[in-house]
PDB file of N, CA and C in Angstrom:
ATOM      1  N   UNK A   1      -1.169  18.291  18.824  1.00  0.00           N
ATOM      2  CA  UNK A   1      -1.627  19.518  18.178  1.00  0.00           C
ATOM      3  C   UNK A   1      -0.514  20.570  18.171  1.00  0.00           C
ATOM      4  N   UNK A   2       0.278  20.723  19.032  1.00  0.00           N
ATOM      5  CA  UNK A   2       1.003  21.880  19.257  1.00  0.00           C
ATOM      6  C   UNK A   2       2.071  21.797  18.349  1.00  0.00           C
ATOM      7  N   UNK A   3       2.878  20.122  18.207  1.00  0.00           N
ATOM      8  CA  UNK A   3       3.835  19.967  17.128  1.00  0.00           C
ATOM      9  C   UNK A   3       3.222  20.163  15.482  1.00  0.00           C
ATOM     10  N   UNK A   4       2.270  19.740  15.494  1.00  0.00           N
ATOM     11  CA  UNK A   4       0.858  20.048  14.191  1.00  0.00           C
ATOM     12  C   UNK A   4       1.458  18.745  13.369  1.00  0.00           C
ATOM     13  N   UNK A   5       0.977  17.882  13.772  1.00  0.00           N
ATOM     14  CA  UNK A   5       1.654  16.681  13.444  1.00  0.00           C
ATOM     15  C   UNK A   5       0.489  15.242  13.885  1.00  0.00           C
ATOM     16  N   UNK A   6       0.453  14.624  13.297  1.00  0.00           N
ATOM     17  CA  UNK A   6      -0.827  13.774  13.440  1.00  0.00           C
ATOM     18  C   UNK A   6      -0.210  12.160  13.150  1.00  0.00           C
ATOM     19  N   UNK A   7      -0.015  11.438  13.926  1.00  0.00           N
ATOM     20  CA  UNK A   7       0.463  10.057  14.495  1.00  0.00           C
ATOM     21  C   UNK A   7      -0.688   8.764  14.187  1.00  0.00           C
ATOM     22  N   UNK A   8       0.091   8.321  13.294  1.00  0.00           N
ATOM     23  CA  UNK A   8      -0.996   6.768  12.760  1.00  0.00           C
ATOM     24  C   UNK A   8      -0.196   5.571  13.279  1.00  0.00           C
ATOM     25  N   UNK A   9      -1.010   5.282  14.233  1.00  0.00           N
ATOM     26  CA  UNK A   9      -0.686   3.805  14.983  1.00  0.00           C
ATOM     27  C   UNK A   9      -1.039   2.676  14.018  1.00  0.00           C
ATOM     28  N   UNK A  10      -2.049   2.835  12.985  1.00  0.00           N
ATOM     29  CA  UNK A  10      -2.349   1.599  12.074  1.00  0.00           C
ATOM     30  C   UNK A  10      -2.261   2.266  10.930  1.00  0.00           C
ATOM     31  N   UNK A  11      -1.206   1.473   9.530  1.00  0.00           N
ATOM     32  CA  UNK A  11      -1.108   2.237   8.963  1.00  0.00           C
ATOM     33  C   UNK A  11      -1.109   0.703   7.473  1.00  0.00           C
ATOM     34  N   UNK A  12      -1.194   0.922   6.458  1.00  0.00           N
ATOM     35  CA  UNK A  12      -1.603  -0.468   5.532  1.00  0.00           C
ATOM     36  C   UNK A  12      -0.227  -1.310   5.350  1.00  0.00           C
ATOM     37  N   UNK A  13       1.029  -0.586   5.969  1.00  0.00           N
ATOM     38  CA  UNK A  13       1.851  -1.453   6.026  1.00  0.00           C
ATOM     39  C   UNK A  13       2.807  -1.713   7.308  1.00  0.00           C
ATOM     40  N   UNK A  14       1.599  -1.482   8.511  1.00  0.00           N
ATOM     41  CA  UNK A  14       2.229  -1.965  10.163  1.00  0.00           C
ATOM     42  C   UNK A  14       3.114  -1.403  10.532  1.00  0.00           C
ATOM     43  N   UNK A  15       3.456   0.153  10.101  1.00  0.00           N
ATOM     44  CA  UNK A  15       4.428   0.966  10.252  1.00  0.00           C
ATOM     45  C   UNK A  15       3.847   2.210  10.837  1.00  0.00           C
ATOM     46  N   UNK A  16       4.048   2.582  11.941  1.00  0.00           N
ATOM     47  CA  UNK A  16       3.519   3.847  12.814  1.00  0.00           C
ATOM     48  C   UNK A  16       3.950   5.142  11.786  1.00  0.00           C
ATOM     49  N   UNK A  17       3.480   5.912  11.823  1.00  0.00           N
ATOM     50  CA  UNK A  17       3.717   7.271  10.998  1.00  0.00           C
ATOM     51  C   UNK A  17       3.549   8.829  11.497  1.00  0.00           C
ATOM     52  N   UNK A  18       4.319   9.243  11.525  1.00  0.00           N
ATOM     53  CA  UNK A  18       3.762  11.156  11.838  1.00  0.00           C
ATOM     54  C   UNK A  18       3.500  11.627  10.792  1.00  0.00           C
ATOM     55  N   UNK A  19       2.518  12.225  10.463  1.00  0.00           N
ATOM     56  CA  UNK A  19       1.930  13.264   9.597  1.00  0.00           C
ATOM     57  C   UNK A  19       2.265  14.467   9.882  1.00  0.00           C
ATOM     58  N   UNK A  20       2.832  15.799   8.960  1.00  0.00           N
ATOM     59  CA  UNK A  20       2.870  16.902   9.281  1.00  0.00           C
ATOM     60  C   UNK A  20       1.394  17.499   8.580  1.00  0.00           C
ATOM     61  N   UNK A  21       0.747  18.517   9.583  1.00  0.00           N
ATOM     62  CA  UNK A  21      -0.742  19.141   9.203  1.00  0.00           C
ATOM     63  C   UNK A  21      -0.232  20.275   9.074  1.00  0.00           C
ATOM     64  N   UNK A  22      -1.128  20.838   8.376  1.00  0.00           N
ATOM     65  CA  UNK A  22      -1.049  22.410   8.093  1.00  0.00           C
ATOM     66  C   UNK A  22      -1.807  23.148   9.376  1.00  0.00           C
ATOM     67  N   UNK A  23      -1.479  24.364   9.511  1.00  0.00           N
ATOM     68  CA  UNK A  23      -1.898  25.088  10.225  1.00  0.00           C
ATOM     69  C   UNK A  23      -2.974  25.244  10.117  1.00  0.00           C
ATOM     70  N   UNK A  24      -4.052  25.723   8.973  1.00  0.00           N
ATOM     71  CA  UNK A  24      -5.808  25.331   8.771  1.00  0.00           C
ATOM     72  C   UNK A  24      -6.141  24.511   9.389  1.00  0.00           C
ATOM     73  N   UNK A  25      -5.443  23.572   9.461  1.00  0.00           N
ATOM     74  CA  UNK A  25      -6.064  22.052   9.753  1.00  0.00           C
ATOM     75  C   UNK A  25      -6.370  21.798  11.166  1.00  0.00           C
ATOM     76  N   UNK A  26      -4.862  22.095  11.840  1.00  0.00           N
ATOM     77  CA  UNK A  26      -4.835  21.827  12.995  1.00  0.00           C
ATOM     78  C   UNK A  26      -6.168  22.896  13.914  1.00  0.00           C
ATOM     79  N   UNK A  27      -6.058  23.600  13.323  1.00  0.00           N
ATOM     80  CA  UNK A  27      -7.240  24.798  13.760  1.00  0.00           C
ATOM     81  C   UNK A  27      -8.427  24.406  14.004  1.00  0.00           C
ATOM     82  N   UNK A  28      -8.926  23.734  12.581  1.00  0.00           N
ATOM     83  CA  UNK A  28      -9.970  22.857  12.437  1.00  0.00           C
ATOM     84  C   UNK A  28      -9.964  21.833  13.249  1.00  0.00           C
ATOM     85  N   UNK A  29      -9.434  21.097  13.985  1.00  0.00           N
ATOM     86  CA  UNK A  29      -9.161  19.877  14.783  1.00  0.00           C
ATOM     87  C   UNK A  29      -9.282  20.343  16.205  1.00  0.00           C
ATOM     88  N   UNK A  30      -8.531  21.754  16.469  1.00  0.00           N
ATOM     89  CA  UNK A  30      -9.109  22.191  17.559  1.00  0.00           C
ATOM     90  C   UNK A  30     -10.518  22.881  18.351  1.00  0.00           C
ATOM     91  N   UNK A  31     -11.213  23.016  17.139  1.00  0.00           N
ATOM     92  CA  UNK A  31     -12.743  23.303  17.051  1.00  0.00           C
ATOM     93  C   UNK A  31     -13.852  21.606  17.368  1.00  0.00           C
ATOM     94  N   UNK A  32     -12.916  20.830  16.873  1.00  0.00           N
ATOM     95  CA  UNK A  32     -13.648  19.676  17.485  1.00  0.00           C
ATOM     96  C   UNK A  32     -13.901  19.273  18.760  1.00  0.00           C
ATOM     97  N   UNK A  33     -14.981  19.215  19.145  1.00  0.00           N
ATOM     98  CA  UNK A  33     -15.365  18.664  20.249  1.00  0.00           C
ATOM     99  C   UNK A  33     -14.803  17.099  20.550  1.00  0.00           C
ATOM    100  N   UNK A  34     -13.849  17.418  21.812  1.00  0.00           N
ATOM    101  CA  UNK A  34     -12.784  15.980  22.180  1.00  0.00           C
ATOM    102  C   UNK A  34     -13.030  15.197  23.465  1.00  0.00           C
ATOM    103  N   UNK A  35     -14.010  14.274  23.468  1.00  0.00           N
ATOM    104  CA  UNK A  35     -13.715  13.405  24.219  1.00  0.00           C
ATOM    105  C   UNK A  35     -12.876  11.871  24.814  1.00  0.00           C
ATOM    106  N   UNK A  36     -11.659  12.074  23.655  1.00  0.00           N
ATOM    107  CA  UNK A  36     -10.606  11.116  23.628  1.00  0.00           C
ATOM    108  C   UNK A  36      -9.301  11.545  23.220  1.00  0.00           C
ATOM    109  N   UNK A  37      -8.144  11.087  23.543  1.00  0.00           N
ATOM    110  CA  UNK A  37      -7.041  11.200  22.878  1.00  0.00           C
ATOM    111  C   UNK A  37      -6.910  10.883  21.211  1.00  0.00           C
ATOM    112  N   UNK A  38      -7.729  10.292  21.110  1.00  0.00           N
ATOM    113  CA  UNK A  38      -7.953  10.205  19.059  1.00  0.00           C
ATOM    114  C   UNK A  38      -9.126  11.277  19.092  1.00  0.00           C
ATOM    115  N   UNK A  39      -8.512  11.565  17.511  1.00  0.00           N
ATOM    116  CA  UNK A  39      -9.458  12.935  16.451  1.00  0.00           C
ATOM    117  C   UNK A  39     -10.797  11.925  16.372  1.00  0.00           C
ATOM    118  N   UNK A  40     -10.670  10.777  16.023  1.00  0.00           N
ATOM    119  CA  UNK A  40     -11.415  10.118  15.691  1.00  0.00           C
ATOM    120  C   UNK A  40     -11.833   8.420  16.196  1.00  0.00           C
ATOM    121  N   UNK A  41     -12.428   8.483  17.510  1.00  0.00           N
ATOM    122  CA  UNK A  41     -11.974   7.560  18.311  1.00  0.00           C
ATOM    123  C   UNK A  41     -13.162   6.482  17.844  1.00  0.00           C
ATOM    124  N   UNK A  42     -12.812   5.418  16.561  1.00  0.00           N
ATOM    125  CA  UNK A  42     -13.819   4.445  15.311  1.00  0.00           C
ATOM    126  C   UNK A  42     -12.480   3.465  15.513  1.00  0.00           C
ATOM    127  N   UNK A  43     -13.341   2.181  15.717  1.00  0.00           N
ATOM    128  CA  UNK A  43     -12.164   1.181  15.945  1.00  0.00           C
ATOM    129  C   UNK A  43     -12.295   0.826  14.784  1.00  0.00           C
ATOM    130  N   UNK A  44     -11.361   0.309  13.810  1.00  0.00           N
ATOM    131  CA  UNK A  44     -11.108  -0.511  12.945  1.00  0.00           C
ATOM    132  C   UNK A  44     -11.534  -1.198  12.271  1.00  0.00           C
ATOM    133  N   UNK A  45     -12.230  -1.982  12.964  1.00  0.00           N
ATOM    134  CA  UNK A  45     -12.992  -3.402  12.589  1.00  0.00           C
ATOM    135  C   UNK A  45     -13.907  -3.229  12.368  1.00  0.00           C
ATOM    136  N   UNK A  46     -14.764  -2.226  13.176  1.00  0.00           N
ATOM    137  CA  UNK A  46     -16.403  -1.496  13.017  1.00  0.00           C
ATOM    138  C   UNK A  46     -16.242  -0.733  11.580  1.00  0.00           C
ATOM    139  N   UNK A  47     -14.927   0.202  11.477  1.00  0.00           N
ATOM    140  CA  UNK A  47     -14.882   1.133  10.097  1.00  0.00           C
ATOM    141  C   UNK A  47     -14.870  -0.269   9.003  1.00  0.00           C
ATOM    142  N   UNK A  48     -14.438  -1.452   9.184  1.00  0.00           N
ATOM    143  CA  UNK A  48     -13.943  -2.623   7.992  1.00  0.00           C
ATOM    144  C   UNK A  48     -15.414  -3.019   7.415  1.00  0.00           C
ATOM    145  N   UNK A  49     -16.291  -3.711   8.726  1.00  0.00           N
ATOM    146  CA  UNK A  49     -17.470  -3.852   8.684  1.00  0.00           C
ATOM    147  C   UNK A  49     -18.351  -3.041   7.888  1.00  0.00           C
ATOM    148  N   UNK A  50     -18.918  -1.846   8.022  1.00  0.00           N
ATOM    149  CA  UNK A  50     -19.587  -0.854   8.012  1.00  0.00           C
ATOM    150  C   UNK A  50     -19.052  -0.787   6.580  1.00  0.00           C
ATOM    151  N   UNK A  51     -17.818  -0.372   5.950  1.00  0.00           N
ATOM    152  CA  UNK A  51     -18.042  -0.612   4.629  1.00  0.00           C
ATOM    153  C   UNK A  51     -18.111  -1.682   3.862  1.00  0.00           C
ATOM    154  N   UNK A  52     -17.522  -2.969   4.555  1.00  0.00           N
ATOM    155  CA  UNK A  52     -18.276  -4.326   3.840  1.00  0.00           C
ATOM    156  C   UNK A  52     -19.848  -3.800   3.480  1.00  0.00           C
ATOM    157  N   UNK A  53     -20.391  -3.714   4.285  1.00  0.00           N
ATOM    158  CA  UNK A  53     -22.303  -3.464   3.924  1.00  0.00           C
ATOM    159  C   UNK A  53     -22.030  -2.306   3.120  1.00  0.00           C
ATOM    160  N   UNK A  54     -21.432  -1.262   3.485  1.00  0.00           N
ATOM    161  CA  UNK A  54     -22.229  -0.162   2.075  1.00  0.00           C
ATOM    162  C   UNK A  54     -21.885  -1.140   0.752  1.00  0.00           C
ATOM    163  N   UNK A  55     -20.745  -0.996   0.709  1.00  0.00           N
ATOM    164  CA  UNK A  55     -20.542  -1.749  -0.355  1.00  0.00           C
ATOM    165  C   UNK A  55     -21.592  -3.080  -1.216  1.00  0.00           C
ATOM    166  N   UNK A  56     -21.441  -3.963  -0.062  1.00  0.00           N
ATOM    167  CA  UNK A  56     -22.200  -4.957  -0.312  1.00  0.00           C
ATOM    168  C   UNK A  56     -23.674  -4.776  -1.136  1.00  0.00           C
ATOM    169  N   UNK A  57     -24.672  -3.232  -0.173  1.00  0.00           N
ATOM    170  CA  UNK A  57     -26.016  -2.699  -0.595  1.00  0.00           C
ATOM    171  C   UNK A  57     -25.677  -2.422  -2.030  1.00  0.00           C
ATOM    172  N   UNK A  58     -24.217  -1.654  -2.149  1.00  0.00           N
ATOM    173  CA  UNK A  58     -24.414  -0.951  -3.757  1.00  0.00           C
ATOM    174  C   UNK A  58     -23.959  -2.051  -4.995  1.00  0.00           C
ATOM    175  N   UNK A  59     -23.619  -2.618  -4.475  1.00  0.00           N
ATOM    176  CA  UNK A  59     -23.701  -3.903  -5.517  1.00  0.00           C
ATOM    177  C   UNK A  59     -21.897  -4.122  -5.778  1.00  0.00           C
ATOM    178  N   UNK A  60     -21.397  -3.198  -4.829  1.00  0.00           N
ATOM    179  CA  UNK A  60     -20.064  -3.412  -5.398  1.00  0.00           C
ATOM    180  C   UNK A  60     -19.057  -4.321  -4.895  1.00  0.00           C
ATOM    181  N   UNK A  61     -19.333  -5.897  -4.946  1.00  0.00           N
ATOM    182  CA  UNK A  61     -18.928  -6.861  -4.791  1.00  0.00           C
ATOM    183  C   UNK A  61     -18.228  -7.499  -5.285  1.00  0.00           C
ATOM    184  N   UNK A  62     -17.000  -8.277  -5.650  1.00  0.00           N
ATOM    185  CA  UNK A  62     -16.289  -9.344  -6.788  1.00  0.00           C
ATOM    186  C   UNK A  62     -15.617  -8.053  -7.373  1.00  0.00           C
ATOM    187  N   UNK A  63     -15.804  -8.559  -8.842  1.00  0.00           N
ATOM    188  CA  UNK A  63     -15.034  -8.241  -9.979  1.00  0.00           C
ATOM    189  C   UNK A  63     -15.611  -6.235  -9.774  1.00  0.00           C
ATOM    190  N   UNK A  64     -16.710  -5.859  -9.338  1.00  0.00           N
ATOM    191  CA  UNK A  64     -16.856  -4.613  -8.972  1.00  0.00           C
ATOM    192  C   UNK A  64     -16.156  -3.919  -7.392  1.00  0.00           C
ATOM    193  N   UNK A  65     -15.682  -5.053  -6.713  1.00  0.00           N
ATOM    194  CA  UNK A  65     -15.145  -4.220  -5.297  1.00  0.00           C
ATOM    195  C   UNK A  65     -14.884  -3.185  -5.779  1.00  0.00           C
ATOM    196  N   UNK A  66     -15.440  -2.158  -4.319  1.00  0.00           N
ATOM    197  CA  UNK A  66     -14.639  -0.886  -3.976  1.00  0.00           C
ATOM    198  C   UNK A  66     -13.536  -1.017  -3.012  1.00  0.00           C
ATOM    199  N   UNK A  67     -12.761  -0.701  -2.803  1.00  0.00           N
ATOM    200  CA  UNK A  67     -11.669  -0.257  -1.543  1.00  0.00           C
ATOM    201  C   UNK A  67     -11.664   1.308  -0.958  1.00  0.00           C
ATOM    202  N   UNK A  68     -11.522   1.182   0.124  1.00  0.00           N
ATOM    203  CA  UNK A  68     -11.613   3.161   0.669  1.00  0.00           C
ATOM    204  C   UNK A  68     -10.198   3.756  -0.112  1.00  0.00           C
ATOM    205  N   UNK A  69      -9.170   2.850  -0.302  1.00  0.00           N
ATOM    206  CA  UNK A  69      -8.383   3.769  -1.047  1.00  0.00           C
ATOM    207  C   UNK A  69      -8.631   4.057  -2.312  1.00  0.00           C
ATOM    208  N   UNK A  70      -9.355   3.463  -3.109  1.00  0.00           N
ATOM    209  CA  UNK A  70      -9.980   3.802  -4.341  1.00  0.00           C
ATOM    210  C   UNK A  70     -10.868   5.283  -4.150  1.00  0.00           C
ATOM    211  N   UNK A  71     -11.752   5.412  -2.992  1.00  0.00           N
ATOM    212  CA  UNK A  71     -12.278   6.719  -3.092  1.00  0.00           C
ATOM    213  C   UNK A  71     -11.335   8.163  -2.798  1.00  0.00           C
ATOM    214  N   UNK A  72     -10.137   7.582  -1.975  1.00  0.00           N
ATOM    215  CA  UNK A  72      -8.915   8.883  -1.869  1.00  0.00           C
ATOM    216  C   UNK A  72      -8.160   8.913  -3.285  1.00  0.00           C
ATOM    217  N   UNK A  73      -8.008   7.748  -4.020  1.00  0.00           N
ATOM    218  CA  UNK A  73      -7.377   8.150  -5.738  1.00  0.00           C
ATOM    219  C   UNK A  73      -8.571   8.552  -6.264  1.00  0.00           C
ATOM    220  N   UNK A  74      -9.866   8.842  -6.294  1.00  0.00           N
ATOM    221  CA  UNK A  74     -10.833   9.345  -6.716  1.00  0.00           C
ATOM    222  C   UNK A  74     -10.797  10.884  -6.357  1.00  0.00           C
ATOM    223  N   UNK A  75     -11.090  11.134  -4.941  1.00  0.00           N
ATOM    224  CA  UNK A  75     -10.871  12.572  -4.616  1.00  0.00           C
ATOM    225  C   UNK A  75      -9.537  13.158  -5.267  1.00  0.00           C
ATOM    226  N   UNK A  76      -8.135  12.719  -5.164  1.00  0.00           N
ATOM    227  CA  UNK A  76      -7.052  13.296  -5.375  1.00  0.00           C
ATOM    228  C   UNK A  76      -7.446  14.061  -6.460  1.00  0.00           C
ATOM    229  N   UNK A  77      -8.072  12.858  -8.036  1.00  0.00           N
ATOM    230  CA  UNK A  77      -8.219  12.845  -8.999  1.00  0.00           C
ATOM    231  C   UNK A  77      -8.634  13.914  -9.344  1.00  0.00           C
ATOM    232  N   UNK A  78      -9.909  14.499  -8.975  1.00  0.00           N
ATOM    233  CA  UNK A  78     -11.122  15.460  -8.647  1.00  0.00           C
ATOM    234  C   UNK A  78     -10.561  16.809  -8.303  1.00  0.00           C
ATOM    235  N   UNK A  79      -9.692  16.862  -7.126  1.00  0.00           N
ATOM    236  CA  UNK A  79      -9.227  18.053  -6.777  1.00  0.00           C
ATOM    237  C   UNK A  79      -7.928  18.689  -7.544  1.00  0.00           C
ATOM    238  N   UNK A  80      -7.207  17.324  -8.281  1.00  0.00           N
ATOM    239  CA  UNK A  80      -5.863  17.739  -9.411  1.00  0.00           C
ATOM    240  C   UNK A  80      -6.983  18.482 -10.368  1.00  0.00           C
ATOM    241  N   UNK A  81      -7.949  18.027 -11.026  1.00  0.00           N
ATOM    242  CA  UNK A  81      -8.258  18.192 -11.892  1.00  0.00           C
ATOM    243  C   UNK A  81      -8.708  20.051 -12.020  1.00  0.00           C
ATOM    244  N   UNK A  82      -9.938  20.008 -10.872  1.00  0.00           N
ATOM    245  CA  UNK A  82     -10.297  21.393 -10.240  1.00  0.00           C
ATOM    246  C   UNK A  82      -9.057  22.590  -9.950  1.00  0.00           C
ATOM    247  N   UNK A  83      -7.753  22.186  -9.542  1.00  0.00           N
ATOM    248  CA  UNK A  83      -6.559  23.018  -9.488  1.00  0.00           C
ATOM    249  C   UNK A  83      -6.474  23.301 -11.253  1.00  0.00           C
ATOM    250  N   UNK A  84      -6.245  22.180 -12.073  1.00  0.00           N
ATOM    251  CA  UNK A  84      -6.314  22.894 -13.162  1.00  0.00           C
ATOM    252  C   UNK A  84      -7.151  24.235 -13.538  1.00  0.00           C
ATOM    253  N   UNK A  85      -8.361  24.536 -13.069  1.00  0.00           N
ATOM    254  CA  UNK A  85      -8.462  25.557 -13.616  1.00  0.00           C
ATOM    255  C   UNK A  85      -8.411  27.091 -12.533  1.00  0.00           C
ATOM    256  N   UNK A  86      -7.041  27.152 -11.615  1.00  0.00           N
ATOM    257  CA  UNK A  86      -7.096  27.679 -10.422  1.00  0.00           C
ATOM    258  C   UNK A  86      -5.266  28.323 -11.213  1.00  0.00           C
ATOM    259  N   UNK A  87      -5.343  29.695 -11.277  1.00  0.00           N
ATOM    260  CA  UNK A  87      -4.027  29.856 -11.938  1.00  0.00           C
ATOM    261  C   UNK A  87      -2.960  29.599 -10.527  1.00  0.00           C
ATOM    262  N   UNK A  88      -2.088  28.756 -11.148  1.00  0.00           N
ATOM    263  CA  UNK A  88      -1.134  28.409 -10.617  1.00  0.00           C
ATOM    264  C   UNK A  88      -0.884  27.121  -9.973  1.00  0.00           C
ATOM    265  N   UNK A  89      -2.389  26.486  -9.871  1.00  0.00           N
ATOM    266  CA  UNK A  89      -3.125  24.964  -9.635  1.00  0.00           C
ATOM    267  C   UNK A  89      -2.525  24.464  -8.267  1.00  0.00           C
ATOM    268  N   UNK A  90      -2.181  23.345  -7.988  1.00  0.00           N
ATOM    269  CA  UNK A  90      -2.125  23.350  -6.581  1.00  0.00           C
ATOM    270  C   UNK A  90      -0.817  21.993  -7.117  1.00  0.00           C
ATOM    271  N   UNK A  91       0.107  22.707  -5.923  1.00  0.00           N
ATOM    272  CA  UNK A  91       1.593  21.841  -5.744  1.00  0.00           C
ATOM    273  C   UNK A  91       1.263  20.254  -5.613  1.00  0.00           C
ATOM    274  N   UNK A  92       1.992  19.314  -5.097  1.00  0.00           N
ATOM    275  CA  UNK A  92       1.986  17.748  -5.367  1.00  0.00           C
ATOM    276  C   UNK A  92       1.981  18.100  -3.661  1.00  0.00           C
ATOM    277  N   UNK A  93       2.375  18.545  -2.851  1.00  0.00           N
ATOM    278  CA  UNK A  93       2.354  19.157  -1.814  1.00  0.00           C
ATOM    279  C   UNK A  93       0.855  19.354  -1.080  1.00  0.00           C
ATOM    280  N   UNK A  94      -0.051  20.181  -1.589  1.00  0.00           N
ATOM    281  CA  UNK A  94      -1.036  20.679  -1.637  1.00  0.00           C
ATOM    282  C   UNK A  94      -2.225  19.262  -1.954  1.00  0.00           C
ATOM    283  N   UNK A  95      -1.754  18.561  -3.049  1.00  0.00           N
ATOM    284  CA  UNK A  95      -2.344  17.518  -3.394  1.00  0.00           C
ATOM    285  C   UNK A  95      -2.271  16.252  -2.220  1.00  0.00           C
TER     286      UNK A  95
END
């Protein structure tokens, strides 16, 4: 927290990573109630699982799969779009 910097031990290509956070953020992170050294202490396999079934319920299987990175190019999408009408819209940065 103090460097404001956020560390991915699993990452989609087996490469550890530091994230730099914004100051909002980190703020927000410190308002969380912490009972672990992770923000978010969800193993992996349970998060893999858990959306196999949503998925599976909504029918989006085969030639319809979803992927979770499909819903972050969805949001990006959503929030580029919404900056459009924000004068001055929001940097690639920001995005």
């Amino acid at each position: 927290m103090d460097a404001q910097t956020a560390y991915l031990q699993e990452t989609k290509n087996d490469r550890t990573r530091k994230l730099p956070l914004r100051r909002d953020l980190v703020e927000m992170l410190r308002r969380l109630p912490c009972n672990s050294d992770l923000v978010f202490p969800v193993i992996v396999k349970s998060l893999r699982k858990t959306w196999r079934r949503i998925c599976s319920n909504a029918g989006l299987t085969g030639a319809s799969e979803l992927r979770v990175h499909d819903l972050r190019h969805e949001a990006i999408s959503r929030v580029a779009e919404a900056g459009s009408n924000i004068p001055g819209g929001f940097s690639r940065v920001d995005l």
